[in-house]
Protein backbone atom coordinates (compact mmCIF):
# COMPACT_ATOMS: atom_id res chain seq x y z
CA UNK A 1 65.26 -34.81 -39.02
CA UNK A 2 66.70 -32.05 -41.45
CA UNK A 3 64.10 -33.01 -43.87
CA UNK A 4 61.02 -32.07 -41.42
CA UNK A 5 62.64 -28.89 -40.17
CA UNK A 6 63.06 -27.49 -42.93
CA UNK A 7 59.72 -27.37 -43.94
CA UNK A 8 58.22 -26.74 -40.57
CA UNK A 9 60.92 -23.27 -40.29
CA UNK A 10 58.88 -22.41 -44.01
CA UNK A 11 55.68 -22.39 -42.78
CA UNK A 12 56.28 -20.74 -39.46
CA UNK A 13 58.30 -18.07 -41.90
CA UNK A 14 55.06 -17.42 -43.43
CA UNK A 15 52.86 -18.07 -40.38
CA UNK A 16 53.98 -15.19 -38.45
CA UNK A 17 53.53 -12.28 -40.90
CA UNK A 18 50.04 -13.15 -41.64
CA UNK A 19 49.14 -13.40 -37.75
CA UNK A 20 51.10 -10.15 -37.73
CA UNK A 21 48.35 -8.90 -39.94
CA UNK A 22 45.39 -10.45 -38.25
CA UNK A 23 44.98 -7.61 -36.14
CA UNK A 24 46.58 -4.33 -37.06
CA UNK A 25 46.16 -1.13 -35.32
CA UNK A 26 43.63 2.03 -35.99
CA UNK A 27 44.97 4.13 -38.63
CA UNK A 28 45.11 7.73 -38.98
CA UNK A 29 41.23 7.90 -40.22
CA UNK A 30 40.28 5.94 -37.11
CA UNK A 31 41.86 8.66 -34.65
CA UNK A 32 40.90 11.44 -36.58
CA UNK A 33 37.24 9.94 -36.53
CA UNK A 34 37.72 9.29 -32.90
CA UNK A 35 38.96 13.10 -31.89
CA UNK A 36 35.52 14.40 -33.44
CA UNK A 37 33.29 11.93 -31.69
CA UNK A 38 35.19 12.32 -28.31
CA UNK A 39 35.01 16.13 -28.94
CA UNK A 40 31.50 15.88 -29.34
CA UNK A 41 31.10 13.94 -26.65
CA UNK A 42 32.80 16.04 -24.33
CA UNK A 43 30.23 18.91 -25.20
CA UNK A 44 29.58 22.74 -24.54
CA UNK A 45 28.78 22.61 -21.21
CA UNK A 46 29.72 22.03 -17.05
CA UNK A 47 27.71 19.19 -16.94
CA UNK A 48 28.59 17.65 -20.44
CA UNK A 49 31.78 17.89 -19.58
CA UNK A 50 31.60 16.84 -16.11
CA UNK A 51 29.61 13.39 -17.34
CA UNK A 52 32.94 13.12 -19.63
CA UNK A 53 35.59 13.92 -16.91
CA UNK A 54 33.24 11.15 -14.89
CA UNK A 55 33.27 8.58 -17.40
CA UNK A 56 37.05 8.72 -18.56
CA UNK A 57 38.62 9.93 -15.52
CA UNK A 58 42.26 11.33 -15.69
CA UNK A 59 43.53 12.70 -19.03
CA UNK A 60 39.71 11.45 -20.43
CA UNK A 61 40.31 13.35 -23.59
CA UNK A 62 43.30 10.96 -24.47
CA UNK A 63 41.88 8.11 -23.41
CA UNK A 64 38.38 8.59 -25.34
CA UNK A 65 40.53 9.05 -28.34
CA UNK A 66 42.32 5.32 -27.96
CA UNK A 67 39.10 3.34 -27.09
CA UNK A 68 37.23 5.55 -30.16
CA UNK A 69 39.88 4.80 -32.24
CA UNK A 70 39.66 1.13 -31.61
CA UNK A 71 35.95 0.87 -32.04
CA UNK A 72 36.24 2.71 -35.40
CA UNK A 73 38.97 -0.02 -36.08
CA UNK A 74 36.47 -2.62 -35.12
CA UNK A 75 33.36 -1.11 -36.85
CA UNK A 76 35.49 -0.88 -40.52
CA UNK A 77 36.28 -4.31 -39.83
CA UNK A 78 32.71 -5.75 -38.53
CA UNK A 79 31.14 -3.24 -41.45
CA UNK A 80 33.35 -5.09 -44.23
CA UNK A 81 32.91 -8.54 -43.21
CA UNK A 82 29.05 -7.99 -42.60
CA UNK A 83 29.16 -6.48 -46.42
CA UNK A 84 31.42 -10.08 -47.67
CA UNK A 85 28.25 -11.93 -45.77
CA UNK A 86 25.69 -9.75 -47.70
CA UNK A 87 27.12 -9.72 -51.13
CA UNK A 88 27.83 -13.54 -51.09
CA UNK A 89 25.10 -13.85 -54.08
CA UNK A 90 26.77 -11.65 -56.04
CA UNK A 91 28.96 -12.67 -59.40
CA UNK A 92 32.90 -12.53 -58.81
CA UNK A 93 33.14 -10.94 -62.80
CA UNK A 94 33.23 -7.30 -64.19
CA UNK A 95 33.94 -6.10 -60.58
CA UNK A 96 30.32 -6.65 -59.63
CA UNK A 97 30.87 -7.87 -56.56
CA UNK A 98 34.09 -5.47 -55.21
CA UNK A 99 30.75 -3.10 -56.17
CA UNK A 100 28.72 -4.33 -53.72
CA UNK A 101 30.81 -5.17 -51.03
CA UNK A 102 32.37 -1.47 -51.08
CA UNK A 103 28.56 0.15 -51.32
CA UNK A 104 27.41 -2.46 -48.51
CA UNK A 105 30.62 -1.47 -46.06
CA UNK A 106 30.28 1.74 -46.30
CA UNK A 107 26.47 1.96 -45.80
CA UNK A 108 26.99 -0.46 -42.55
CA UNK A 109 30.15 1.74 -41.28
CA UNK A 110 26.62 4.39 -41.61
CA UNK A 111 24.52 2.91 -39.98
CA UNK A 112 27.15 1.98 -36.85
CA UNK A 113 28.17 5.56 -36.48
CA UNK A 114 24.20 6.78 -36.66
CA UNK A 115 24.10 4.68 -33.40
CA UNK A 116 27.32 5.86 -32.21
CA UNK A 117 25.58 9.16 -32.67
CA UNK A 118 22.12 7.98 -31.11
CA UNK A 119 24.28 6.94 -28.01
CA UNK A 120 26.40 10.84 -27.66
CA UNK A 121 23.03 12.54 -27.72
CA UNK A 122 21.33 10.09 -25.03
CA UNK A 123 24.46 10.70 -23.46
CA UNK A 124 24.42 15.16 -23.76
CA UNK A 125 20.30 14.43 -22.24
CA UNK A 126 21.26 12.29 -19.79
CA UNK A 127 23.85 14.43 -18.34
CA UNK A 128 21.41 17.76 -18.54
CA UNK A 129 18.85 15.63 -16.96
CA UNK A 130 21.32 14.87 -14.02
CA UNK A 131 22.33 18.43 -13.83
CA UNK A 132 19.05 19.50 -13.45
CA UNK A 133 18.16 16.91 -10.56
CA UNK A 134 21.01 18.14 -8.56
CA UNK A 135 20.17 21.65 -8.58
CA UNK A 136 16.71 20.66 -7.43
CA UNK A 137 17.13 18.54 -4.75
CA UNK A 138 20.89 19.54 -3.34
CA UNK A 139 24.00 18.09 -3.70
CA UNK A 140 23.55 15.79 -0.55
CA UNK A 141 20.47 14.07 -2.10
CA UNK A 142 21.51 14.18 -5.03
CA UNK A 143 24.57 12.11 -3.47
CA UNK A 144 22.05 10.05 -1.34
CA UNK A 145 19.75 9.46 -4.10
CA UNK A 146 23.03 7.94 -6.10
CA UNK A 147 25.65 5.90 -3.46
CA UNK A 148 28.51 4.85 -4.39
CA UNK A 149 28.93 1.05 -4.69
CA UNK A 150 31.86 -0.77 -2.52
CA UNK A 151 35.46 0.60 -4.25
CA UNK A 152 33.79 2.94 -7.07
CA UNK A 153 34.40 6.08 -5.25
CA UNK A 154 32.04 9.08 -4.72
CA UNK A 155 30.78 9.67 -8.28
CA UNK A 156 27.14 10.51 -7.82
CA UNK A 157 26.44 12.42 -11.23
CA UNK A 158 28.97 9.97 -13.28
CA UNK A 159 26.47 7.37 -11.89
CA UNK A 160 23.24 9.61 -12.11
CA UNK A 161 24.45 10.07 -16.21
CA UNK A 162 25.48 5.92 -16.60
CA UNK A 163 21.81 5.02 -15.18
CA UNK A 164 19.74 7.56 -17.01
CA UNK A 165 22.17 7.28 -21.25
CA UNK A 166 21.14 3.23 -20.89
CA UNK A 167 17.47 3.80 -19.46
C-alpha cells in the first residue's frame, strides 16, 4: 500500500501546478489593451455612449475592461496555437521555427484585433443609425418599433444598436 501511494502523491505533486498553469489570467498587456478598445468603444458621443451604458449596464466601463481583457487573453492564446498549427513544416534548428511561429502569432493576434476593430465601428454606425431613427419617428415608436422581450427590460435603443452592429 505504501509502495503505490507514494508514487500516486508524486504525480498529483506535479499534476496540480501544471493544471495551475493551464489557464492563467490576462496580464497587464491584456487590460491595458482592453481599456483602449473599451474606451473606444464607449465613443464621443450621447448615443455612443448610450449603446455602451445599454450593452454593459452598471459600472459598464469596468466590466468591458474584464470581458476585453479576457478575449485579449484568449486571442494571444488562439493566435499562438493557430501559428504552432501553421509553422508545423518548419525545421526545429537555427531557431527557424521559434521564427515563424513568433511572425505567424503576431500577424494572427493582427488580424483578430482588425476584426475586433471592424466590429467597434459597426458598432459607433449602428448606434448613430439608431439615434437618428429615434429622433425621426419619436421616442414612443421608436419604443414600439423595438419591444422589449419577456424579462429584458425596456431597452429599445440597446436593442435598436444589437439588431442593426450584427445586420
Amino acid at each position: 500500500m505504501k509502495r503505490l501511494l507514494i508514487p500516486v502523491g508524486l504525480i498529483m505533486a506535479l499534476a496540480i501546478p501544471t493544471a495551475a498553469q493551464a489557464d492563467p489570467q490576462p496580464n497587464n498587456a491584456d487590460f491595458r489593451n482592453a481599456k483602449a478598445q473599451c474606451s473606444a468603444l464607449r465613443g464621443d458621443t450621447p448615443p455612443e455612449r448610450e449603446a455602451f451604458r445599454a450593452q454593459f449596464g452598471a459600472n459598464a466601463y469596468g466590466k468591458c475592461v474584464s470581458a476585453a481583457a479576457r478575449d485579449e487573453h484568449n486571442e494571444r492564446h488562439r493566435a499562438r496555437s493557430l501559428a504552432v498549427e501553421q509553422c508545423s513544416g518548419v525545421p526545429k534548428r537555427d531557431g527557424a521555427f521559434g521564427r515563424c511561429v513568433a511572425t505567424r502569432a503576431s500577424e494572427n493576434k493582427a488580424r483578430f484585433d482588425q476584426r475586433d476593430a471592424e466590429a467597434r465601428e459597426r458598432r459607433h454606425n449602428a448606434a448613430a443609425k439608431c439615434d437618428g431613427e429615434r429622433e425621426t419617428v419619436g421616442a414612443e415608436a421608436f419604443r414600439a418599433k423595438y419591444p422589449p422581450r419577456s424579462g429584458q427590460g425596456r431597452n429599445a435603443f440597446g436593442r435598436c444598436v444589437s439588431q442593426n452592429a450584427r445586420a
